[in-house]
C-alpha atoms as a PDB file:
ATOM      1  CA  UNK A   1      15.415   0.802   0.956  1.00  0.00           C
ATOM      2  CA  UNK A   2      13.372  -2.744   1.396  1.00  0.00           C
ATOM      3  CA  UNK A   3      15.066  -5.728  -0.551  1.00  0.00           C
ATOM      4  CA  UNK A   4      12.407  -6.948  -3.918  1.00  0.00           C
ATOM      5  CA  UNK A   5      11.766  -9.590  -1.267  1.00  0.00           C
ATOM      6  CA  UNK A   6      10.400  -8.035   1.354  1.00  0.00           C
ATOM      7  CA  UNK A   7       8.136  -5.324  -1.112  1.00  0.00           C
ATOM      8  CA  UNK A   8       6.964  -8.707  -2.702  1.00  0.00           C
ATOM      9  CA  UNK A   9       5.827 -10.696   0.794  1.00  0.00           C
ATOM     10  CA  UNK A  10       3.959  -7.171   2.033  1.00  0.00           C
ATOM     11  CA  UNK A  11       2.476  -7.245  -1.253  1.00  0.00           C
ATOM     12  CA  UNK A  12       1.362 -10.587  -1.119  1.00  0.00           C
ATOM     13  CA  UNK A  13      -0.329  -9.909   2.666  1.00  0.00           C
ATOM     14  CA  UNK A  14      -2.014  -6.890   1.517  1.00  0.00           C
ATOM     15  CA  UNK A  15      -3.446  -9.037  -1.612  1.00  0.00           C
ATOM     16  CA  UNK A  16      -4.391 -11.769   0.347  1.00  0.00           C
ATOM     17  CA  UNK A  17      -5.764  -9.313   3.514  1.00  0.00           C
ATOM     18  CA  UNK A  18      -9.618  -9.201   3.168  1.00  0.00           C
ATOM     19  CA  UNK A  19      -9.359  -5.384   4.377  1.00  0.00           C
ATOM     20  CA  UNK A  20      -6.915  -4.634   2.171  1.00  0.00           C
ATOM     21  CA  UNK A  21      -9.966  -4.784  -0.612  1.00  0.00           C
ATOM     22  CA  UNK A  22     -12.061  -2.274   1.369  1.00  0.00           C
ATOM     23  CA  UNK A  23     -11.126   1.163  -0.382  1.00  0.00           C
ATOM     24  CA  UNK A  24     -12.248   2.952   3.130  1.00  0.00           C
ATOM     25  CA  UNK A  25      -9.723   1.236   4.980  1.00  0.00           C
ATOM     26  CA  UNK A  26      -6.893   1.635   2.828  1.00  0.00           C
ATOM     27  CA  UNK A  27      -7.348   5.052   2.129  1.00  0.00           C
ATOM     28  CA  UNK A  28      -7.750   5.896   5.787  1.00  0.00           C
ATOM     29  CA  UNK A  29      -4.685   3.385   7.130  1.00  0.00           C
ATOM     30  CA  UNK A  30      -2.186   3.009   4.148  1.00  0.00           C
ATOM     31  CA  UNK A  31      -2.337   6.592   2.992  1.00  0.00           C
ATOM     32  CA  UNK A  32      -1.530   8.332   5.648  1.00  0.00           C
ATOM     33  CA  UNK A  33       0.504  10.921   4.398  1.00  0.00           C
ATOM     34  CA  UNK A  34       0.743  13.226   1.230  1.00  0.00           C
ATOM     35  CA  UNK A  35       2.460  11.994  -1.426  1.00  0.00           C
ATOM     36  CA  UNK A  36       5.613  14.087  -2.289  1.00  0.00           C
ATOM     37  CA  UNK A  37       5.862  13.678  -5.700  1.00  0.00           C
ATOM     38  CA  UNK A  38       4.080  15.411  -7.759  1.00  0.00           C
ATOM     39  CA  UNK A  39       1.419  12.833  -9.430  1.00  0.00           C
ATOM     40  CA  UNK A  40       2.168  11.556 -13.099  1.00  0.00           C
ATOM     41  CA  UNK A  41      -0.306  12.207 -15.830  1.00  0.00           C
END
């Protein structure tokens, strides 16, 4: 598990990371694979 530090600074790139706002390129680099938990609704 990543120290609250570290989570924070990727967060922080992927904020300020222009292609981090296209939807496209997130979906198709960051989302790579299936989420194994069952979604919450």
């Amino acid at each position: 598990a990543a120290a609250p530090n570290a989570l924070d600074r990727e967060r922080n790139l992927m904020n300020e990371d222009p292609k981090w706002q296209d939807t496209n390129y997130v979906l198709s680099s960051y989302k790579t694979e299936p989420c194994k938990r069952p979604p919450r609704l």
